[in-house]
Protein backbone atom coordinates (compact mmCIF):
# COMPACT_ATOMS: atom_id res chain seq x y z
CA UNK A 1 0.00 0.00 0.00
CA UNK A 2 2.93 2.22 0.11
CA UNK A 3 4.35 1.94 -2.77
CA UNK A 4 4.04 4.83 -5.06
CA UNK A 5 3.67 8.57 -4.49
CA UNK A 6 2.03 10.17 -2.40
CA UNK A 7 -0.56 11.58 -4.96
CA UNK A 8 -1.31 8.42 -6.64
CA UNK A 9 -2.56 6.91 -3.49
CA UNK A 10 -4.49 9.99 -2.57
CA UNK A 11 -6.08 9.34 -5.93
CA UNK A 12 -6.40 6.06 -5.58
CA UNK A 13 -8.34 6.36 -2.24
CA UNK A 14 -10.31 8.98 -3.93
CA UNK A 15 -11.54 6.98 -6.36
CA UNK A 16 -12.30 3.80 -4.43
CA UNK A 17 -14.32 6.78 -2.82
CA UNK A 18 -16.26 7.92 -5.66
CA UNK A 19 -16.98 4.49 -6.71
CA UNK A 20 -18.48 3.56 -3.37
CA UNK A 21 -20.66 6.46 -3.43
CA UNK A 22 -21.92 5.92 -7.42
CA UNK A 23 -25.33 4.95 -5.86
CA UNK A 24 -26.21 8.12 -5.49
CA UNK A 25 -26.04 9.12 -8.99
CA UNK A 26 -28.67 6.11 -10.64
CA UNK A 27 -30.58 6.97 -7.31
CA UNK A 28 -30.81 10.71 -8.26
CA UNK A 29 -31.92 9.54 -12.13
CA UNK A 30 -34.48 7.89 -10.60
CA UNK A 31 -35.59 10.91 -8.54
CA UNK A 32 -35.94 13.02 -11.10
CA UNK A 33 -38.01 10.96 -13.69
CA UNK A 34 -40.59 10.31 -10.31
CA UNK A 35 -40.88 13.49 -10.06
CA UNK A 36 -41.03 14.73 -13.63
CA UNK A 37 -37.94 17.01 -13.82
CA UNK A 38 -37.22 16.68 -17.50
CA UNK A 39 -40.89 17.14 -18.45
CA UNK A 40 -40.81 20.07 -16.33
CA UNK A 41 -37.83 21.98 -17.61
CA UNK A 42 -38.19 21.27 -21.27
CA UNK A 43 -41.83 22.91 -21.22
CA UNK A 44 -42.87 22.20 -24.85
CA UNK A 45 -39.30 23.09 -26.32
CA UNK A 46 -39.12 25.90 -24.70
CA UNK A 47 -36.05 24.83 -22.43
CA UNK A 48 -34.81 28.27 -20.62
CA UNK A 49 -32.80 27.74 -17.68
CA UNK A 50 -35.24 27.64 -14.35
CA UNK A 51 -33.63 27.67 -11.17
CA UNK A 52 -34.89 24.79 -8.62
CA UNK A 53 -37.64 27.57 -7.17
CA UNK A 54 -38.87 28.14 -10.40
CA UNK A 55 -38.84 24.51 -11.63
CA UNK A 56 -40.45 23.29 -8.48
CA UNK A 57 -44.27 24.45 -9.22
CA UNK A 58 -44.09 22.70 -12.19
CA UNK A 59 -43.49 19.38 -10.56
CA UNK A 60 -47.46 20.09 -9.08
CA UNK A 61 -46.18 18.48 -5.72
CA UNK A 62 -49.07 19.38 -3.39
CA UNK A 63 -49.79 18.85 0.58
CA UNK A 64 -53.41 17.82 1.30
CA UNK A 65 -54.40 21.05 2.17
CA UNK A 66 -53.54 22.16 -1.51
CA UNK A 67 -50.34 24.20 -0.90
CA UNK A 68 -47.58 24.13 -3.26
CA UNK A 69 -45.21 21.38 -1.47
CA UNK A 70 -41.84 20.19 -2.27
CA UNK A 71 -37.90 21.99 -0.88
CA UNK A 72 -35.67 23.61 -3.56
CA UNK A 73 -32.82 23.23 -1.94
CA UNK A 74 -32.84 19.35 -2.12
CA UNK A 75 -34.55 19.61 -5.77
CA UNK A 76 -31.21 21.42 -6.40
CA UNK A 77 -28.81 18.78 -5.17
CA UNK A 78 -30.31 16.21 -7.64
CA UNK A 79 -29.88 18.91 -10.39
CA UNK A 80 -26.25 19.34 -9.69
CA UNK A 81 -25.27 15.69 -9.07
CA UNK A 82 -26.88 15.06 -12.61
CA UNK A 83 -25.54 18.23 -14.26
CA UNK A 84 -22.06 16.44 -13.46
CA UNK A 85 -23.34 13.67 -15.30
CA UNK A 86 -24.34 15.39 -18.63
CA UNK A 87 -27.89 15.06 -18.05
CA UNK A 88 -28.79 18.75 -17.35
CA UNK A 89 -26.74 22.18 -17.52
CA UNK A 90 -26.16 24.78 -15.56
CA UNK A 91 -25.99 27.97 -15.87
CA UNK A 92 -24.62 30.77 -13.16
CA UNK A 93 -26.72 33.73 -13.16
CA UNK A 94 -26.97 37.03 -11.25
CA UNK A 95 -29.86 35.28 -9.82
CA UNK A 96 -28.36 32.10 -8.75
CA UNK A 97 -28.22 28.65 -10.52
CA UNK A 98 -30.16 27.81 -13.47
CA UNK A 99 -30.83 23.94 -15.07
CA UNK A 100 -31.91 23.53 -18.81
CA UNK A 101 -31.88 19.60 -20.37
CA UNK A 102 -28.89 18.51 -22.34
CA UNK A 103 -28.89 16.10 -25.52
CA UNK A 104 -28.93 13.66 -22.88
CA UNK A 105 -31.70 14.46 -20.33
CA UNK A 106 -34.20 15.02 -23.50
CA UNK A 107 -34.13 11.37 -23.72
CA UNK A 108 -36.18 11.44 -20.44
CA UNK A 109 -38.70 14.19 -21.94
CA UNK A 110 -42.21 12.48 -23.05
CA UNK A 111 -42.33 12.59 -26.93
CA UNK A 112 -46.01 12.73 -29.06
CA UNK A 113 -46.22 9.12 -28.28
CA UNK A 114 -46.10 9.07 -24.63
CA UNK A 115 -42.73 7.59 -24.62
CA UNK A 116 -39.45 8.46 -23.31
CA UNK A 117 -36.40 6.55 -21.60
CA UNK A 118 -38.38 7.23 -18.37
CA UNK A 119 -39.48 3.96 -17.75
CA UNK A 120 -36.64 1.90 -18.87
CA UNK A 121 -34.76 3.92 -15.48
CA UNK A 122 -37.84 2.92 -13.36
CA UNK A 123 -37.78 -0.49 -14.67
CA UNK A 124 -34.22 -0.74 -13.63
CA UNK A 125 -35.02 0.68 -10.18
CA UNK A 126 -37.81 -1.60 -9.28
CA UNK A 127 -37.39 -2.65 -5.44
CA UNK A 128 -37.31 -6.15 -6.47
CA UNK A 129 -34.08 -6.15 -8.67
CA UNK A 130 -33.05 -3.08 -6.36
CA UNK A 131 -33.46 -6.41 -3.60
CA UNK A 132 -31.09 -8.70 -5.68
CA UNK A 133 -28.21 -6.28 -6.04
CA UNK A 134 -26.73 -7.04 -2.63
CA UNK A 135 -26.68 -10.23 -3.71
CA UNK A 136 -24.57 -9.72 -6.57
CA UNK A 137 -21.41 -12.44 -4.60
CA UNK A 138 -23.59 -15.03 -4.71
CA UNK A 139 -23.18 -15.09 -8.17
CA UNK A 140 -19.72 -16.34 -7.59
CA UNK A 141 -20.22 -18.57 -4.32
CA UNK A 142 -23.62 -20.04 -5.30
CA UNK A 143 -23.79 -19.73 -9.00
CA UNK A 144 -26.47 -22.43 -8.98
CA UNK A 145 -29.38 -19.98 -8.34
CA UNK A 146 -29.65 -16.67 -9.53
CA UNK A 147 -28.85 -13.53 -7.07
CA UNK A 148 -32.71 -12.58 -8.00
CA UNK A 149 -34.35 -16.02 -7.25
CA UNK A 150 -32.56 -15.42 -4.05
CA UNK A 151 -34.10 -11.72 -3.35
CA UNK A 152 -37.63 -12.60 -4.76
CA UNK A 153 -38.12 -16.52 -4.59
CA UNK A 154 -38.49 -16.57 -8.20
CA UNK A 155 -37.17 -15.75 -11.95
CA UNK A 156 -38.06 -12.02 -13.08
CA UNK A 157 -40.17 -12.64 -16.01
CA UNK A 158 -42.10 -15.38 -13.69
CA UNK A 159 -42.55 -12.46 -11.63
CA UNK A 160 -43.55 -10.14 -14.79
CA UNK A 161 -46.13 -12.59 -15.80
CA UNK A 162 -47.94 -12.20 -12.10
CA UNK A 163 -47.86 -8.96 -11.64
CA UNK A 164 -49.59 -6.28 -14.01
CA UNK A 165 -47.75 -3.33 -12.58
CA UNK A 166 -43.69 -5.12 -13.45
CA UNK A 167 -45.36 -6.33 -16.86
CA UNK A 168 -46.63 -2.74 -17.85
CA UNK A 169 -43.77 -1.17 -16.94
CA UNK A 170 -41.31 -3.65 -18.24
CA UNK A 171 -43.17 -3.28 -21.77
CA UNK A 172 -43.30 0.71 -21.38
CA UNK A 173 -39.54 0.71 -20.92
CA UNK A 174 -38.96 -2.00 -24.12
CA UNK A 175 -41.00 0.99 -25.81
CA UNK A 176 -39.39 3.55 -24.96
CA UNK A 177 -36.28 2.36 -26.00
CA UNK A 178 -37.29 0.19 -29.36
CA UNK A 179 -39.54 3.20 -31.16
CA UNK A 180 -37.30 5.73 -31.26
CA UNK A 181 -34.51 3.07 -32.25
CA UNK A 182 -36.51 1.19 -35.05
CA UNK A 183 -37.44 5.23 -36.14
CA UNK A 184 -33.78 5.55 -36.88
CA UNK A 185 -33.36 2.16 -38.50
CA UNK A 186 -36.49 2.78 -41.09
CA UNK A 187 -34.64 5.98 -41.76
CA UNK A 188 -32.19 4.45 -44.04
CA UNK A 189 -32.87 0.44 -43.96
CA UNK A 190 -34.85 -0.99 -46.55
CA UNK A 191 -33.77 -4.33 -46.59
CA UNK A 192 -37.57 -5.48 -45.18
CA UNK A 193 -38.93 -4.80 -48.17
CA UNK A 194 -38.24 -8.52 -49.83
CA UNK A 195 -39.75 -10.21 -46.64
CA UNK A 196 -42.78 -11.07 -46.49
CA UNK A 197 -42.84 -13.66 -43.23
CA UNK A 198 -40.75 -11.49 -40.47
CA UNK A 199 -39.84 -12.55 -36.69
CA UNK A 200 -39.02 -10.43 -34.15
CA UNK A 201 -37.16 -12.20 -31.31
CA UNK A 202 -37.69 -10.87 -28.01
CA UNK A 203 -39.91 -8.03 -30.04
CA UNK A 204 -41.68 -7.66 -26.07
CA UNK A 205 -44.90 -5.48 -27.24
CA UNK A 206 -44.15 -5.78 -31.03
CA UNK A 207 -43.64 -2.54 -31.37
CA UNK A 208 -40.78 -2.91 -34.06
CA UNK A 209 -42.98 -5.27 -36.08
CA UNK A 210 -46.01 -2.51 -36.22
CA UNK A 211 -44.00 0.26 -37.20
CA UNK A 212 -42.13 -2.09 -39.85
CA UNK A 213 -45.55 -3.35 -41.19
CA UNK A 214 -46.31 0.03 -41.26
CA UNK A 215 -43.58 1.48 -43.46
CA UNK A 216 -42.90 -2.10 -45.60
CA UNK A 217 -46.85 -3.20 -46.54
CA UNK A 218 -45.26 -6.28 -48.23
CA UNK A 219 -44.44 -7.42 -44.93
CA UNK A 220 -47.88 -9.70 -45.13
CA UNK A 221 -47.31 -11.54 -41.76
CA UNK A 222 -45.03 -10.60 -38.24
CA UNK A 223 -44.29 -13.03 -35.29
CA UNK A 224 -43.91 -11.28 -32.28
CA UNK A 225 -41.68 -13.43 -29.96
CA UNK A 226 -41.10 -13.09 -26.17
CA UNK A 227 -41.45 -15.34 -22.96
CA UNK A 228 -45.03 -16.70 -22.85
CA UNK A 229 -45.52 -14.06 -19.71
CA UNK A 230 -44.21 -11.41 -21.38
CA UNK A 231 -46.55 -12.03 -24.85
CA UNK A 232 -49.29 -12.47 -22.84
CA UNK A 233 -50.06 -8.79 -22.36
CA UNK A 234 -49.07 -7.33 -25.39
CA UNK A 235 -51.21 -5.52 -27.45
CA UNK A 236 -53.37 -6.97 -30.36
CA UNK A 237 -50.98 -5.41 -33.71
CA UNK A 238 -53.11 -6.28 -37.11
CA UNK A 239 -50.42 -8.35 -39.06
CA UNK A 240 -48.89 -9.45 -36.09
CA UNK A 241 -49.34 -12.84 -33.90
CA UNK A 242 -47.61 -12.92 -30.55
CA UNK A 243 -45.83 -16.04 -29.97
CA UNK A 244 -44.32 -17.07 -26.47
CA UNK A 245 -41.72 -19.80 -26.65
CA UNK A 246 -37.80 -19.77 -24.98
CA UNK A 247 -35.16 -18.30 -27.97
CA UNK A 248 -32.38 -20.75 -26.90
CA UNK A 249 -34.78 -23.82 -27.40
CA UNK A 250 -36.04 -22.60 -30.87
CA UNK A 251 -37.79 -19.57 -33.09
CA UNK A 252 -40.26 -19.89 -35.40
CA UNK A 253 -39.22 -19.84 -39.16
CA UNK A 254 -39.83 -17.21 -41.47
CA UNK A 255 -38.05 -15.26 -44.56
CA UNK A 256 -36.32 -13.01 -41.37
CA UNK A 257 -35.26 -13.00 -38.32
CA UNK A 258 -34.11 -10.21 -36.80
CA UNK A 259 -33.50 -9.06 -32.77
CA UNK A 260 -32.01 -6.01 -30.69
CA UNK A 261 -28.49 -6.43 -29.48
CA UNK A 262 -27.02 -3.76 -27.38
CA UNK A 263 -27.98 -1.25 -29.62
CA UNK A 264 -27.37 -3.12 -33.24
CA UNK A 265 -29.80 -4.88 -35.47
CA UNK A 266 -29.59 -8.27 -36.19
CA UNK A 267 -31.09 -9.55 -39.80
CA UNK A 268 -30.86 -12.89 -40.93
């Protein structure tokens, strides 16, 4: 431990530090799209700089009695500990600190279609994966059951397929994150426009499929496949059957096959 300078250790120490306290900044992402920050600020595209005073009425956080509620001060530590991550900005005034939404925090403003990256956070937050992350070790020592069956007694997606609330919000975040993605893709992809039998694996709500069928009308049939729990409550799509099944037993056939991997499209 004492090798080295005397600097590099301080900075060593300081960021064993900063890594011990990164909870707080997925914990403050989550505060802000519960209480409707990004919404607030971005206003329609209008986007001027609000201090946390000025942003906090917009929040409509009321007491019982109908007074506006909520404290700036702590409003304004969540706006600074996310400015430093690129998701607001902030701007020094003569009359104190100002926020506005980056290129970044507009992905957690709700677009025409009720949809932002809003719920894919939330989803990520829920207290029962929140319960497994303690758990993480067990991974290593017990690698026979998974650090959620642990925390919950069960497999997520069993747990999706009981309750509405997971499901809903589970889909709303695969939404959220596939529409404006497959938007980009139909931009300048046209290579759906020779299929006529298309699968989507792990398409969750089939959202890619509708918007595909939408753009290539040759596309005459879509298979929407997902877990059985997780098919179960998607949405009737004309053109499109939901299929449940498991993707590493088998997928159904059809001209293509494509799926979302970390970003990427995969056609075959």
């Amino acid at each position: 431990m004492e090798n080295g300078s005397s600097e590099s250790r301080n900075k060593a120490r300081l960021a064993i530090m900063e890594l011990a306290n990164m909870i707080s900044v997925p914990m403050s992402l989550n505060a802000a799209v519960r209480l409707g920050i990004a919404d607030a600020i971005w206003n329609d595209g209008d986007n001027s700089p609000l201090s946390a005073a000025e942003i906090l009425p917009r929040l409509h956080l009321t007491y019982q009695n109908g007074t506006i509620g909520g404290d700036p001060e702590n409003l304004q530590r969540i706006l600074r500990m996310l400015t430093s991550y690129g998701v607001f900005s902030e701007h020094l005034t003569n009359a104190g600190r100002k926020y506005s939404i980056t290129d970044v925090g507009k992905t957690l403003v709700t677009d025409s279609d009720g949809l932002s990256y809003a719920a894919y956070v939330l989803q990520h937050h829920q207290e029962a994966l929140m319960r497994a992350w303690p758990l993480v070790h067990t991974a290593v020592v017990e690698p026979e059951t998974e650090p959620y069956v642990k925390a919950n007694g069960e497999a997520a997606y069993a747990q999706y397929g009981k309750c509405e609330e997971m499901n809903g919000l589970m889909q709303k975040a695969m939404s959220g994150v596939s529409v404006p993605f497959m938007k980009a893709i139909l931009d300048g992809y046209d290579g759906f426009k020779y299929v006529e039998h298309l699968v989507d694996v792990g398409g969750s709500a089939g959202d890619c499929l509708r918007m595909i069928i939408k753009q290539f009308p040759n596309v005459r049939q879509g298979i929407n496949f997902d877990l059985p729990e997780v098919v179960a409550k998607a949405p009737k799509i004309p053109g499109v059957t939901h299929m449940g099944g498991d993707m590493f037993q088998s997928v159904p056939s059809g001209d293509a096959i494509f799926m979302k991997v970390c970003g990427n499209i995969v056609v075959t």
